[in-house]
N, C-alpha and C. Protein backbone atom coordinates (compact mmCIF):
# COMPACT_ATOMS: atom_id res chain seq x y z
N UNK A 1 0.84 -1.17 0.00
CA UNK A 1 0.00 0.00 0.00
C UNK A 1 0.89 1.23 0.00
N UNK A 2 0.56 1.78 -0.79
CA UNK A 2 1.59 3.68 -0.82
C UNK A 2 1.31 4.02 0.18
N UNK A 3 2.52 5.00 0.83
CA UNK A 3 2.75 5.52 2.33
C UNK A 3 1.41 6.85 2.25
N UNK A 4 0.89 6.86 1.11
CA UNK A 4 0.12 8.23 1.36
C UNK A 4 -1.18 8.05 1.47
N UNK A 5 -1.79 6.12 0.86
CA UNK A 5 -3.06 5.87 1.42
C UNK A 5 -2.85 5.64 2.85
N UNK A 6 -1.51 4.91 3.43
CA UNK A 6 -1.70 4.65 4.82
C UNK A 6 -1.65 5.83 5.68
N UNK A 7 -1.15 7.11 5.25
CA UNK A 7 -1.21 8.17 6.23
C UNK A 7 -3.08 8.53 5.64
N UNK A 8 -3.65 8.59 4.95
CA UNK A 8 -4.95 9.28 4.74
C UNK A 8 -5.67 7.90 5.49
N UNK A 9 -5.33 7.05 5.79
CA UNK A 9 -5.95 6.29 6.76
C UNK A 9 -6.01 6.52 8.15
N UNK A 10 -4.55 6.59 8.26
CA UNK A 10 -4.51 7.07 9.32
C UNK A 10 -5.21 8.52 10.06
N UNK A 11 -4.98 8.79 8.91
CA UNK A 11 -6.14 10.38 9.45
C UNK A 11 -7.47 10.23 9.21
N UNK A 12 -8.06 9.47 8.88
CA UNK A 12 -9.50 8.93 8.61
C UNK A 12 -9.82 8.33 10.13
N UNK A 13 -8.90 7.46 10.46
CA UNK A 13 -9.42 6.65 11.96
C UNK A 13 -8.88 8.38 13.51
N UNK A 14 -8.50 8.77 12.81
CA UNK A 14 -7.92 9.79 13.57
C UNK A 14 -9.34 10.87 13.88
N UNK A 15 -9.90 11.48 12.79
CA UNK A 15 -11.06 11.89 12.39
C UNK A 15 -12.37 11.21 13.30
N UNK A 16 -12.38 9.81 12.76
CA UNK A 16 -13.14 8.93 13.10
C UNK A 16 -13.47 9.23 14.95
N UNK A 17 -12.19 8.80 15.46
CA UNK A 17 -12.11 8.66 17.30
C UNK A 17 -12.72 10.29 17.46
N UNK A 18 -12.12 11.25 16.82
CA UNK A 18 -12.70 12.54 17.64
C UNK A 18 -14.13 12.95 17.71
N UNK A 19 -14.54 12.45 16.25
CA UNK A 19 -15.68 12.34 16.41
C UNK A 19 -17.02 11.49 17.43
N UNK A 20 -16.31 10.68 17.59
CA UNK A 20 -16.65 9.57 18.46
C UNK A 20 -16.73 10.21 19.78
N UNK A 21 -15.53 11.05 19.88
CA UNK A 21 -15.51 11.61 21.42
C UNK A 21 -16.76 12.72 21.51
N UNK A 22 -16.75 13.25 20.49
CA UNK A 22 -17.69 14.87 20.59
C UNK A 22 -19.01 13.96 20.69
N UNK A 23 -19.32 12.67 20.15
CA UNK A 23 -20.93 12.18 20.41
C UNK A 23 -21.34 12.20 21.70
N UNK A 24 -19.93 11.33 22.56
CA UNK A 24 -20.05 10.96 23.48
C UNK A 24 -20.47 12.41 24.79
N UNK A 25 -19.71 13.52 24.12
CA UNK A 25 -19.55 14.61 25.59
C UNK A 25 -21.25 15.26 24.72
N UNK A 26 -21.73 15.21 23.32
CA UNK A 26 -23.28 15.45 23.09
C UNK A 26 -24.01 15.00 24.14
N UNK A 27 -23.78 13.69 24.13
CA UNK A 27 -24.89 12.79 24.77
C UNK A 27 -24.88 12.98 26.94
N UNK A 28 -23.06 13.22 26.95
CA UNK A 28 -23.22 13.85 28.51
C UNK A 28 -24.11 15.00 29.00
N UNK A 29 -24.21 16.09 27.67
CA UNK A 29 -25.00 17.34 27.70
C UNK A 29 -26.14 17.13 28.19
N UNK A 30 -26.63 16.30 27.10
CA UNK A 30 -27.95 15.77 26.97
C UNK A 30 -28.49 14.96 27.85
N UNK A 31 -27.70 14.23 28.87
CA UNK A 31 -28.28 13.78 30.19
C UNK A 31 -28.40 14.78 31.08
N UNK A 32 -27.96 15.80 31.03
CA UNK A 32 -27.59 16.74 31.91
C UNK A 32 -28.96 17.90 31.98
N UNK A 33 -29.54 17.95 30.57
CA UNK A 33 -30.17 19.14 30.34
C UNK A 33 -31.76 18.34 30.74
N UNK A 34 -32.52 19.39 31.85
CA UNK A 34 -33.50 19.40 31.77
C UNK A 34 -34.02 20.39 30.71
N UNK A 35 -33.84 21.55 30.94
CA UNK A 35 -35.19 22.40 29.77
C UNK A 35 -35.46 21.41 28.39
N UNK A 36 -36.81 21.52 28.13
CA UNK A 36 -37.25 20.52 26.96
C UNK A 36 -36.77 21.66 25.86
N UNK A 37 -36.73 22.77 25.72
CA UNK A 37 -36.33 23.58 24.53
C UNK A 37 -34.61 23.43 24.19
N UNK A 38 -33.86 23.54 25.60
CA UNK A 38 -32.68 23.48 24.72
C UNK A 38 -31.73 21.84 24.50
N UNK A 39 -32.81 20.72 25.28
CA UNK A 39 -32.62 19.32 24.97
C UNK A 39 -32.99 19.05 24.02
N UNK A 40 -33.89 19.50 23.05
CA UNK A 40 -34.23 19.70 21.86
C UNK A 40 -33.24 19.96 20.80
N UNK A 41 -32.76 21.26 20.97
CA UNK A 41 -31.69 21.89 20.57
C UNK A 41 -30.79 20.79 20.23
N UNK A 42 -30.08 20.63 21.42
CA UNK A 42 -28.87 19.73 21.51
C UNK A 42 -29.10 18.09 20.40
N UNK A 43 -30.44 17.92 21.36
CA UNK A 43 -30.20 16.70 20.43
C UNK A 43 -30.77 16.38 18.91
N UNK A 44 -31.19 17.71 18.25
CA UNK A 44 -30.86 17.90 16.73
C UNK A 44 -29.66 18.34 16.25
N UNK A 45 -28.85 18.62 17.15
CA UNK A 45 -26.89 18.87 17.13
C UNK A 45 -26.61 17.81 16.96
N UNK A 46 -27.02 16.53 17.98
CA UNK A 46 -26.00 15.63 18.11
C UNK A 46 -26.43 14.49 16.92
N UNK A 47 -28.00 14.86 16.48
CA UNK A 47 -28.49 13.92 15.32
C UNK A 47 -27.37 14.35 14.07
N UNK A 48 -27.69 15.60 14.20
CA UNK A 48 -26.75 16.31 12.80
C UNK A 48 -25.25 15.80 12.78
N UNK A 49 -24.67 15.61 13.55
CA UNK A 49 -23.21 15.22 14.02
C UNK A 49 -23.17 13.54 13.55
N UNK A 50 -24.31 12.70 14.22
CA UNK A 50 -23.92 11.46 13.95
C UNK A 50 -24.42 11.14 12.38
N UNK A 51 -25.17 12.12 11.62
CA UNK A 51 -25.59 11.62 10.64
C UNK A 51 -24.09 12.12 9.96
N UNK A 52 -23.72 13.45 9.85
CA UNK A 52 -22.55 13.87 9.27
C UNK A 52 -21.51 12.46 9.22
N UNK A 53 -21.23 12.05 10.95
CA UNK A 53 -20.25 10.75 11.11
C UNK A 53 -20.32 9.81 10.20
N UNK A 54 -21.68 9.38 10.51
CA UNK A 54 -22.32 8.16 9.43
C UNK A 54 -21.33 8.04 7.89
N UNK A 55 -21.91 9.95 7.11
CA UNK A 55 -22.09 10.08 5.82
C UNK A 55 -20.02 9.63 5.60
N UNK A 56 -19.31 10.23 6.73
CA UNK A 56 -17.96 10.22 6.47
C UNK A 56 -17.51 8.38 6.27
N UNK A 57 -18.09 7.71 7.23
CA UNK A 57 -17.90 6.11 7.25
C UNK A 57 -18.01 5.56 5.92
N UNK A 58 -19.16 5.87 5.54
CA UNK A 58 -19.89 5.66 4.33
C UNK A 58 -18.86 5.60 3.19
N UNK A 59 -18.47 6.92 3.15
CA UNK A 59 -17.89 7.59 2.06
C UNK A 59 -16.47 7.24 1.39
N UNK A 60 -16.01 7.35 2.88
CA UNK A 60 -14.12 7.40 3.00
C UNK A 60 -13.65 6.27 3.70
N UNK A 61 -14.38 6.12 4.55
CA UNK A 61 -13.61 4.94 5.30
C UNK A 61 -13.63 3.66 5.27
N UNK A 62 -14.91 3.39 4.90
CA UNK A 62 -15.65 1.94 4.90
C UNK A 62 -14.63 1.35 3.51
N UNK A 63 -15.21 2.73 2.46
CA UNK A 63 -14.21 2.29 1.14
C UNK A 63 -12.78 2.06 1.07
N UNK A 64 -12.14 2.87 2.10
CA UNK A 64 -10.79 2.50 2.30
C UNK A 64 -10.33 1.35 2.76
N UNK A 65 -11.35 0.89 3.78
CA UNK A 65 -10.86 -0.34 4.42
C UNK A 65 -10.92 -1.39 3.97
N UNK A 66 -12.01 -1.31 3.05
CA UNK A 66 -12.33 -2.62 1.95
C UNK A 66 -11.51 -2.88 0.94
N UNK A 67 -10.83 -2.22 0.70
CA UNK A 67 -9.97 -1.94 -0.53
C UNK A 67 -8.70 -2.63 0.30
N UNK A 68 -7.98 -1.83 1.46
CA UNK A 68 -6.96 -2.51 2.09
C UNK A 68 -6.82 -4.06 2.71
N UNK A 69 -8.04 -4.64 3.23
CA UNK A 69 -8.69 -5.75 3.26
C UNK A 69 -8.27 -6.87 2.45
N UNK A 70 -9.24 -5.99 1.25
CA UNK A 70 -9.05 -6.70 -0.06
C UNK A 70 -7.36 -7.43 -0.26
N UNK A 71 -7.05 -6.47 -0.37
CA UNK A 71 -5.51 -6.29 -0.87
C UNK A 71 -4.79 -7.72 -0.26
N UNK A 72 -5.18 -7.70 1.23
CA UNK A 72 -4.64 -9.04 2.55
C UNK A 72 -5.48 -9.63 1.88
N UNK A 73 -6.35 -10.00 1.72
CA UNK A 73 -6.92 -11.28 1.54
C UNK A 73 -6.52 -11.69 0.42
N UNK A 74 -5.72 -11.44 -0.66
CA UNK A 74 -5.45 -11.50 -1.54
C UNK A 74 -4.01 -12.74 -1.26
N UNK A 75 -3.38 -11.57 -0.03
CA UNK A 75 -2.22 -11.94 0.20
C UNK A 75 -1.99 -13.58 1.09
N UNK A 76 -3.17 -13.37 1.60
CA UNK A 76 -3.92 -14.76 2.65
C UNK A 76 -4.21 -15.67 2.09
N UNK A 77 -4.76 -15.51 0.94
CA UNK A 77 -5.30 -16.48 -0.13
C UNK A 77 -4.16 -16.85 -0.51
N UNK A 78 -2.78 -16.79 -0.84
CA UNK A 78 -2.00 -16.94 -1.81
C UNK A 78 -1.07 -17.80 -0.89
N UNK A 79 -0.86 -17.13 0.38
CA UNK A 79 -0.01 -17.65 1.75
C UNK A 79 -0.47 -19.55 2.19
N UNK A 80 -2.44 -19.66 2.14
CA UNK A 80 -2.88 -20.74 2.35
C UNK A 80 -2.50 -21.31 1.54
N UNK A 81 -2.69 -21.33 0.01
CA UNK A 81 -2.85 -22.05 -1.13
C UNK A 81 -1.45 -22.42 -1.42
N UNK A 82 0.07 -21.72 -0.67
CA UNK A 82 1.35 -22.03 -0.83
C UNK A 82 1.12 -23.37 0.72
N UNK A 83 0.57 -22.85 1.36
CA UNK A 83 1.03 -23.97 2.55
C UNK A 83 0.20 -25.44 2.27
N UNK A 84 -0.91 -25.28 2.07
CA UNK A 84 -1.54 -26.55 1.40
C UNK A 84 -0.80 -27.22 0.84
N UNK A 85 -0.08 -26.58 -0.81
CA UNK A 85 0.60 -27.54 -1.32
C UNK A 85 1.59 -28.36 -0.40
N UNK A 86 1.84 -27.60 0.30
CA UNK A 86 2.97 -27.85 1.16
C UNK A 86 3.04 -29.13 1.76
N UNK A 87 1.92 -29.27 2.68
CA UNK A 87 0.82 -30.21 3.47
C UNK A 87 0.93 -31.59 2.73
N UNK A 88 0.50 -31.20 1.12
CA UNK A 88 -0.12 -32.12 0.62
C UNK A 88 1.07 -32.75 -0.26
N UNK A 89 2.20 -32.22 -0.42
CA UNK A 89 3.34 -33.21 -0.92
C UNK A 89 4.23 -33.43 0.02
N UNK A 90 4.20 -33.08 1.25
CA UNK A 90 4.82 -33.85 2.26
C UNK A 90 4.06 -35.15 2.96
């Protein structure tokens, strides 16, 4: 894999965790808040946030990972199918 998909990966799962964190301190808010107007508020913030998250998974990451995946299984497939023979003429 080129050093520049593994760094845009790396900043994808990087992306990924912070986001993860900001749901998490949403959702502390949101236990926190009685008024029904600005629990409201908040938690069409935190809908907007996880749908945004979602759309990024979707988009960039899911596809990245499948692709890198791919790539190993490729390499897995090739690793078994050398040791089999292996197996099978010893």
């Amino acid at each position: 894999m080129p050093k520049q998909a593994d760094e845009e990966g790396k900043r994808l799962v990087r992306e990924a965790r912070q986001d993860q964190q900001q749901v998490k301190e949403l959702i502390e808010t949101l236990q926190e808040t009685d008024d029904d107007a600005v629990f409201e508020a908040r938690f069409h913030a935190l809908r907007d946030h996880v749908d945004q998250h979602v759309e990024a998974e979707e988009t960039a990451i899911f596809p990245q990972a499948a692709h890198v995946l791919a790539t190993h299984l490729e390499e897995i497939t090739v690793l078994l199918q050398e040791r089999k023979k292996q197996i099978l003429t010893s």
